[in-house]
N, C-alpha and C. Protein backbone atom coordinates (compact mmCIF):
# COMPACT_ATOMS: atom_id res chain seq x y z
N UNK A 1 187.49 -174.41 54.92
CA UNK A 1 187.55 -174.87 56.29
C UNK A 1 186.40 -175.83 56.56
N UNK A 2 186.55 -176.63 57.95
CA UNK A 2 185.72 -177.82 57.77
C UNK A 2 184.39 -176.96 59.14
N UNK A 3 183.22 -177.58 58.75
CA UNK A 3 182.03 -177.24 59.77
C UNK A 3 182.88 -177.46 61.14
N UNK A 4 183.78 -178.39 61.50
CA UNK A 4 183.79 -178.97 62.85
C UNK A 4 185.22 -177.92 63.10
N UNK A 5 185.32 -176.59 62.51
CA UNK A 5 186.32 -175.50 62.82
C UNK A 5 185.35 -174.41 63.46
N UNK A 6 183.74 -174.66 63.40
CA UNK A 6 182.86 -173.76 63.58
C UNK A 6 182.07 -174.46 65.11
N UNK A 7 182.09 -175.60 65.34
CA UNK A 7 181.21 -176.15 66.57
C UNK A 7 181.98 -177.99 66.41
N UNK A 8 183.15 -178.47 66.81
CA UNK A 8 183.33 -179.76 66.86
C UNK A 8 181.96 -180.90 66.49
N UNK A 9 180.71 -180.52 67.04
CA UNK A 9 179.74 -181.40 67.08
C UNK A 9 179.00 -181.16 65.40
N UNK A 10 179.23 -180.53 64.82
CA UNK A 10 179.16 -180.31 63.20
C UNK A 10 179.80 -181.75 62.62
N UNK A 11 180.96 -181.77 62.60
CA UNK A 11 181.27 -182.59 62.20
C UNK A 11 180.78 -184.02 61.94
N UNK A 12 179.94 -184.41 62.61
CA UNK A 12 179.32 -185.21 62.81
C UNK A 12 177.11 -185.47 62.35
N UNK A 13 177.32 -184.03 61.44
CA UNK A 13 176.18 -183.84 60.49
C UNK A 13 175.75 -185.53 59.77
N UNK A 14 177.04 -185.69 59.45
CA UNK A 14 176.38 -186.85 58.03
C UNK A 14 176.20 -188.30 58.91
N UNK A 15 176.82 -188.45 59.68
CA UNK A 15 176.63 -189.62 60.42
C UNK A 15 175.47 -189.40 61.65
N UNK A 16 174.99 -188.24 62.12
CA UNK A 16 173.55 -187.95 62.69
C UNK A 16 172.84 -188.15 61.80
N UNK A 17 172.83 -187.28 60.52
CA UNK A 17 171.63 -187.82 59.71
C UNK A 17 171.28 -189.38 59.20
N UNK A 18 172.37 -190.47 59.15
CA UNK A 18 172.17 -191.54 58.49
C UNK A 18 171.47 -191.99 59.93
N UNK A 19 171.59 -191.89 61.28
CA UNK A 19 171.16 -192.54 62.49
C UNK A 19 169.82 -192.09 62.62
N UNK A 20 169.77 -191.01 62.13
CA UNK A 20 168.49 -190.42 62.45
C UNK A 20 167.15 -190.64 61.15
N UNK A 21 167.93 -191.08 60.36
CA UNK A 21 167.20 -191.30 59.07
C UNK A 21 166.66 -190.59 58.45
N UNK A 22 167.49 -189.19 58.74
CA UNK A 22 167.22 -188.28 57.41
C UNK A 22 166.09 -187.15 57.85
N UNK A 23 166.36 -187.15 59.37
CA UNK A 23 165.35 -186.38 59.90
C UNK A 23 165.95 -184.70 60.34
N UNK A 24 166.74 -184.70 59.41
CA UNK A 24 167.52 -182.87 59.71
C UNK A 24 166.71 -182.64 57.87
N UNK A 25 166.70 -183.29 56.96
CA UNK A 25 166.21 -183.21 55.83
C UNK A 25 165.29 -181.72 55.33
N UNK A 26 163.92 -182.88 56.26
CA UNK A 26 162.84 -181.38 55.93
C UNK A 26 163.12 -180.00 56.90
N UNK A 27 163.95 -180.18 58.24
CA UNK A 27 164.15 -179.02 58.91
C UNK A 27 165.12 -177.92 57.74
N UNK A 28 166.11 -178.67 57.23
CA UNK A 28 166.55 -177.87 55.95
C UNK A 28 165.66 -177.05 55.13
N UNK A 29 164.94 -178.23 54.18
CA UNK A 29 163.60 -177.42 53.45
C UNK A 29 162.91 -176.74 54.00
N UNK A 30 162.25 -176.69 55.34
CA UNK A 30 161.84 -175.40 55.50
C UNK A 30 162.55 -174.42 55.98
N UNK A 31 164.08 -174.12 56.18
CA UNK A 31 164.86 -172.98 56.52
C UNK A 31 165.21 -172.86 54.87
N UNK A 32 165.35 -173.48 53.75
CA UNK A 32 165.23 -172.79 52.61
C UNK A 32 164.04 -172.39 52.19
N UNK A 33 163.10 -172.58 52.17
CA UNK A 33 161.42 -172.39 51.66
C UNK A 33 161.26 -170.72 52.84
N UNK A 34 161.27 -171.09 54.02
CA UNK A 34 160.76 -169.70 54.58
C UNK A 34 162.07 -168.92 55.00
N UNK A 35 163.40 -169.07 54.49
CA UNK A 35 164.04 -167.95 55.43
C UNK A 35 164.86 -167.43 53.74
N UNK A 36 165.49 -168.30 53.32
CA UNK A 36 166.14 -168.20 52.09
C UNK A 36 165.44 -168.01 50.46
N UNK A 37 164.12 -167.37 50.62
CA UNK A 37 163.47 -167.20 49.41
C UNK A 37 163.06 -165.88 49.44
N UNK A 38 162.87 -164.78 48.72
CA UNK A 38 162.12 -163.55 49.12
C UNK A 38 160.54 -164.39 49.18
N UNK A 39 160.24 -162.89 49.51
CA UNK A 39 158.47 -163.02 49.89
C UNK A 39 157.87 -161.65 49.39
N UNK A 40 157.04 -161.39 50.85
CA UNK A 40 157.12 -160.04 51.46
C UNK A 40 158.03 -159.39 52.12
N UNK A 41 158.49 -160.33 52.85
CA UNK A 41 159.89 -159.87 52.78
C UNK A 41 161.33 -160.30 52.13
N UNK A 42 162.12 -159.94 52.01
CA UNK A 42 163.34 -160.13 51.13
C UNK A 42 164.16 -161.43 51.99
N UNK A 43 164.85 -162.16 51.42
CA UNK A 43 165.81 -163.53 52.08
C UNK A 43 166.56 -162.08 52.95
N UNK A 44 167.02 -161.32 52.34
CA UNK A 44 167.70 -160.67 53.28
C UNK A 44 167.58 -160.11 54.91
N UNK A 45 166.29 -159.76 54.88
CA UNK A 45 165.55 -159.27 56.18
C UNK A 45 165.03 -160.86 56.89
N UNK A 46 165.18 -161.62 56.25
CA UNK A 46 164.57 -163.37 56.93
C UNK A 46 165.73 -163.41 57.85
N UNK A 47 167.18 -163.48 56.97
CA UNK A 47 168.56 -163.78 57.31
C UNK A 47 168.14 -163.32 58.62
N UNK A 48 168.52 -162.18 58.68
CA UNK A 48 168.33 -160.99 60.17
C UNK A 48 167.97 -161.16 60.82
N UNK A 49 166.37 -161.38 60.76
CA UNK A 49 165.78 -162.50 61.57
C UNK A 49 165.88 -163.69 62.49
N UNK A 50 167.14 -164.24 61.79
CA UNK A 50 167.14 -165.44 61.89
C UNK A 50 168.49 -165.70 62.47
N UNK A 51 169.14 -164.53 62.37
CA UNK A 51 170.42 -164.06 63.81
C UNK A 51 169.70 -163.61 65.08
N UNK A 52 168.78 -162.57 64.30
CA UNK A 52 168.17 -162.36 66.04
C UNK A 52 167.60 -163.50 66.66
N UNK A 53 167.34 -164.28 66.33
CA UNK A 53 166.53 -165.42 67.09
C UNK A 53 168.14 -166.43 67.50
N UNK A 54 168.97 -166.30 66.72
CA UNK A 54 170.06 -167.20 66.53
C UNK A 54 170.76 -166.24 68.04
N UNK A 55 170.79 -165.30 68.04
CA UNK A 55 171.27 -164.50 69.37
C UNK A 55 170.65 -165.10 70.67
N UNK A 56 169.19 -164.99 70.96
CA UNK A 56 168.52 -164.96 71.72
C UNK A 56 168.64 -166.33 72.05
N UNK A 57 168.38 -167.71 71.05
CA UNK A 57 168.57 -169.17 71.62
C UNK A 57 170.35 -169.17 72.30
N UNK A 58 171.40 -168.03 72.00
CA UNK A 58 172.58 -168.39 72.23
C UNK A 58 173.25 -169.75 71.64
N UNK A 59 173.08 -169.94 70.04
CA UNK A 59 173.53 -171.04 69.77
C UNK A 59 174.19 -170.16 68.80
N UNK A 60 175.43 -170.61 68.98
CA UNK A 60 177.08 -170.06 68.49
C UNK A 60 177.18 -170.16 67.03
N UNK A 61 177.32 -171.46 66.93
CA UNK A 61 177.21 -172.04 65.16
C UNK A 61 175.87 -171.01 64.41
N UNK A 62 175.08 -170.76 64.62
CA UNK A 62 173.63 -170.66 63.91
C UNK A 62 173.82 -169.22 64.17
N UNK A 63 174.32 -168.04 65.01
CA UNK A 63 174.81 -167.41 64.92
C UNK A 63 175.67 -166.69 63.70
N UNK A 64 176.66 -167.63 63.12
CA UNK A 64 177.90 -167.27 62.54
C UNK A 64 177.34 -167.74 61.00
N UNK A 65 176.15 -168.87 60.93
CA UNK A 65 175.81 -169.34 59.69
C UNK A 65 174.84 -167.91 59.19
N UNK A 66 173.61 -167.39 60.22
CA UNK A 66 173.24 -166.42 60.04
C UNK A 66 173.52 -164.68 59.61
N UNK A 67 174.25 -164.76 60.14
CA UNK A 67 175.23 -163.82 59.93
C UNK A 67 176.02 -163.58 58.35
N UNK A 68 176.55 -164.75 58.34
CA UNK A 68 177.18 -164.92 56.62
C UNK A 68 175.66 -165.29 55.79
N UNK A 69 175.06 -166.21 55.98
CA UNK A 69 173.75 -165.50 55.16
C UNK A 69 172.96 -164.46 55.22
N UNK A 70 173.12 -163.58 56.19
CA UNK A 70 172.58 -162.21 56.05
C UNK A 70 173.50 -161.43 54.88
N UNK A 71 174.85 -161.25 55.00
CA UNK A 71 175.89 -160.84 54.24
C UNK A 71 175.77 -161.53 52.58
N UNK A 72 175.43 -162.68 52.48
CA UNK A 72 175.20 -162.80 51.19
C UNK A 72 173.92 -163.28 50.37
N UNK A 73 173.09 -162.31 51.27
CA UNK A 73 171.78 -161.64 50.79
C UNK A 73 171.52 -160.53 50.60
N UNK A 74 172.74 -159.87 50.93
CA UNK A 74 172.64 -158.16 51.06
C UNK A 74 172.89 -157.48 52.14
N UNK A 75 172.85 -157.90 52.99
CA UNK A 75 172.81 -156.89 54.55
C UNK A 75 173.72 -156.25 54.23
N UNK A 76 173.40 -154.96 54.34
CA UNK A 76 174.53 -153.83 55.29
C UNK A 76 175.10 -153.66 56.51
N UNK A 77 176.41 -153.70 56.66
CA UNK A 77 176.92 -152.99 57.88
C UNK A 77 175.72 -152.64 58.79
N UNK A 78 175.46 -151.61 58.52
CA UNK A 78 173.97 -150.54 58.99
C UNK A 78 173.33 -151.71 59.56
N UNK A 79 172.60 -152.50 58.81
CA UNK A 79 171.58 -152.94 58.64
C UNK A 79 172.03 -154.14 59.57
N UNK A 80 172.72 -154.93 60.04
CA UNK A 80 173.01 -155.52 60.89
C UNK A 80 173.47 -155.09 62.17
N UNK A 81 173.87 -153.69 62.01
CA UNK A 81 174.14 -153.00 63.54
C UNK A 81 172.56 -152.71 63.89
N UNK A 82 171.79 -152.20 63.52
CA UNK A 82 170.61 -152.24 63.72
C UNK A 82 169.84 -153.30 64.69
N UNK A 83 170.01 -154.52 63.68
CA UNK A 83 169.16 -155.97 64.00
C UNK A 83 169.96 -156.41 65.81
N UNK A 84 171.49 -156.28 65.38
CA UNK A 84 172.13 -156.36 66.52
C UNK A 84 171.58 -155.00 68.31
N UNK A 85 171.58 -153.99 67.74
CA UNK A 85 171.11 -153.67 68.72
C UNK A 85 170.17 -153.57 69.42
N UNK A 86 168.84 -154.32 68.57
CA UNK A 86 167.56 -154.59 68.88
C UNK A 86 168.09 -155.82 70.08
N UNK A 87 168.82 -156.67 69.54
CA UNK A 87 169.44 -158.15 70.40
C UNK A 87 169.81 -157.53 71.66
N UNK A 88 170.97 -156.51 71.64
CA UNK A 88 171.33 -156.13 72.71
C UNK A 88 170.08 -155.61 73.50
N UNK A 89 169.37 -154.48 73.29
CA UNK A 89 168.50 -153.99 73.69
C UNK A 89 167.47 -154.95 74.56
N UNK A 90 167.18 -155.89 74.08
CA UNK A 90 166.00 -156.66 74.14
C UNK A 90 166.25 -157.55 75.21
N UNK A 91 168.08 -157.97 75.17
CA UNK A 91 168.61 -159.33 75.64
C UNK A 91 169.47 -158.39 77.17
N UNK A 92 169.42 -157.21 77.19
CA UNK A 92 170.34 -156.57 78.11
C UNK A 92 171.99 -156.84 78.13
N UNK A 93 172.05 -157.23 79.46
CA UNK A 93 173.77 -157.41 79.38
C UNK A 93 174.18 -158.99 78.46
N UNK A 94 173.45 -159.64 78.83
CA UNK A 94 173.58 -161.46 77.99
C UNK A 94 173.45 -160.96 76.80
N UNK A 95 172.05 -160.38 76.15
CA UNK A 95 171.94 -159.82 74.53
C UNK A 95 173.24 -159.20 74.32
N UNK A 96 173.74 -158.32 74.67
CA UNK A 96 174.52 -157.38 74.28
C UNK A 96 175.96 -158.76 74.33
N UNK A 97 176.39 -159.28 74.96
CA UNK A 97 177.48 -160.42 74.76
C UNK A 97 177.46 -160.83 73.48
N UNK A 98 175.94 -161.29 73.31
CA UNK A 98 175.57 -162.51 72.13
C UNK A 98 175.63 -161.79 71.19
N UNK A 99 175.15 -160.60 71.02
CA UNK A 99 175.14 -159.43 69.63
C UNK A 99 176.58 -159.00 69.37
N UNK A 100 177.35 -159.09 70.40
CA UNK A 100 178.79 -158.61 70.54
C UNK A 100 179.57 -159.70 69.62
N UNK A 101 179.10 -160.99 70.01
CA UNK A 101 179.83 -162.70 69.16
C UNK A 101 179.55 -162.19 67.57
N UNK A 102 177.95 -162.26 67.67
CA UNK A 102 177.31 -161.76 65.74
C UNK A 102 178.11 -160.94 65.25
N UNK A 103 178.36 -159.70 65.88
CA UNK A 103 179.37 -159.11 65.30
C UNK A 103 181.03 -159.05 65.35
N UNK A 104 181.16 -159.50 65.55
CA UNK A 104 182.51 -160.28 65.88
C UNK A 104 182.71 -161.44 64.52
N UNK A 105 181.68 -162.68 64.45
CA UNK A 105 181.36 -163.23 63.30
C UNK A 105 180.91 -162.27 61.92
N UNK A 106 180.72 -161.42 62.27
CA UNK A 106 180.35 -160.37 60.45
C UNK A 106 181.67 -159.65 60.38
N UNK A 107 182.32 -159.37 61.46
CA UNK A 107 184.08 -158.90 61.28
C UNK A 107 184.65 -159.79 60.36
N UNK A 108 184.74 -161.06 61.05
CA UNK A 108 185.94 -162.34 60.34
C UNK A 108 185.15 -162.89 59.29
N UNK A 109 184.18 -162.42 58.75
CA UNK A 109 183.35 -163.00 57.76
C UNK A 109 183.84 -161.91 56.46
N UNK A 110 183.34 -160.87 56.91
CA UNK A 110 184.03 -159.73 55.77
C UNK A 110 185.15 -159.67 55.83
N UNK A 111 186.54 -160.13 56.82
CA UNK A 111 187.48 -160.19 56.56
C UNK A 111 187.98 -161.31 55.85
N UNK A 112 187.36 -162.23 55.62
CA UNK A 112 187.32 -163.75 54.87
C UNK A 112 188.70 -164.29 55.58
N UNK A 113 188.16 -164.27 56.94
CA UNK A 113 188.54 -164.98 57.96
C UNK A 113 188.01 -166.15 58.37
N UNK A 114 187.11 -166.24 58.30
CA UNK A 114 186.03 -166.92 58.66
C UNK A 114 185.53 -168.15 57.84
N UNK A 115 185.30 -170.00 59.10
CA UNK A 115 185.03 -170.79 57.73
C UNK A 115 183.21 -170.32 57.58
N UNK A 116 183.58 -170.74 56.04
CA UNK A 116 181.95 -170.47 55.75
C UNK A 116 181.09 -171.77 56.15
N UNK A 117 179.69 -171.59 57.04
CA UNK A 117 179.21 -172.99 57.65
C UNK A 117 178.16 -173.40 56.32
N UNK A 118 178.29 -174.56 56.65
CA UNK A 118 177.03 -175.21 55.31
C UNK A 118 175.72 -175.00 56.29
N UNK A 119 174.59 -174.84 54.83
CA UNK A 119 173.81 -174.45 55.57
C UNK A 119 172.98 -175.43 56.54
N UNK A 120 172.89 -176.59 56.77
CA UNK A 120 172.75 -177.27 57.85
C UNK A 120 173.16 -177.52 59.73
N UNK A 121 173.92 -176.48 59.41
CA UNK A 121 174.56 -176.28 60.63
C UNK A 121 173.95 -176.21 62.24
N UNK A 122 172.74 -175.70 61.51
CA UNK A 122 171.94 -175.28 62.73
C UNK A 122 170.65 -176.62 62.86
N UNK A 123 170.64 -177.60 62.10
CA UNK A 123 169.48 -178.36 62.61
C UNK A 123 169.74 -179.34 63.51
N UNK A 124 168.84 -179.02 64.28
CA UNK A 124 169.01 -180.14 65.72
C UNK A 124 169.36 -181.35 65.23
């Protein structure tokens, strides 16, 4: 499936970057360097991370990219109901919506329902 099945304005990745001159580039490298590498902590627990924050900005796409990279770093079920109810918790009735979408996206993701987003999806 194509990015622009995940946010219409995706679609339009490669022709932002040539206007912009390549300025989504290093925002990439550092979401691979600090979220997608272990550490101290594992790419897996970054992923998580990086939904909960993807919850809290309420950006849909970055959401659903997070989510499937939590899943193929390892997350558990568990382990994302968890991260999710910290969202809800934290975010109240709005959190609890936005944690409600995340999981909703880890449904149609494990159901391989879902298009898979490249990982650029989320740079401004």
């Amino acid at each position: 499936m194509s990015m622009k099945s995940i946010d219409p304005a995706l679609g339009l990745m490669g022709d932002f970057d040539k206007l912009t001159h390549g300025v989504t580039r290093p925002i990439q490298q550092m979401r691979q360097a600090a979220i997608f590498t272990d550490g101290a902590l594992p790419a897996r627990q970054k992923s998580l991370g990086a939904m909960l924050w993807s919850i809290s900005a309420r950006c849909e796409p970055c959401i659903v990219f997070y989510v499937q990279q939590a899943v193929k770093y390892g997350a558990s079920e568990a382990e994302l109901g968890e991260v999710l109810a910290v969202a809800a918790a934290m975010g109240g009735c709005v959190g609890e919506m936005w944690a409600l979408k995340a999981f909703k996206a880890y449904k149609e993701f494990a159901a391989g329902s879902a298009a898979v987003v490249e990982p650029h999806c989320c740079a401004p």
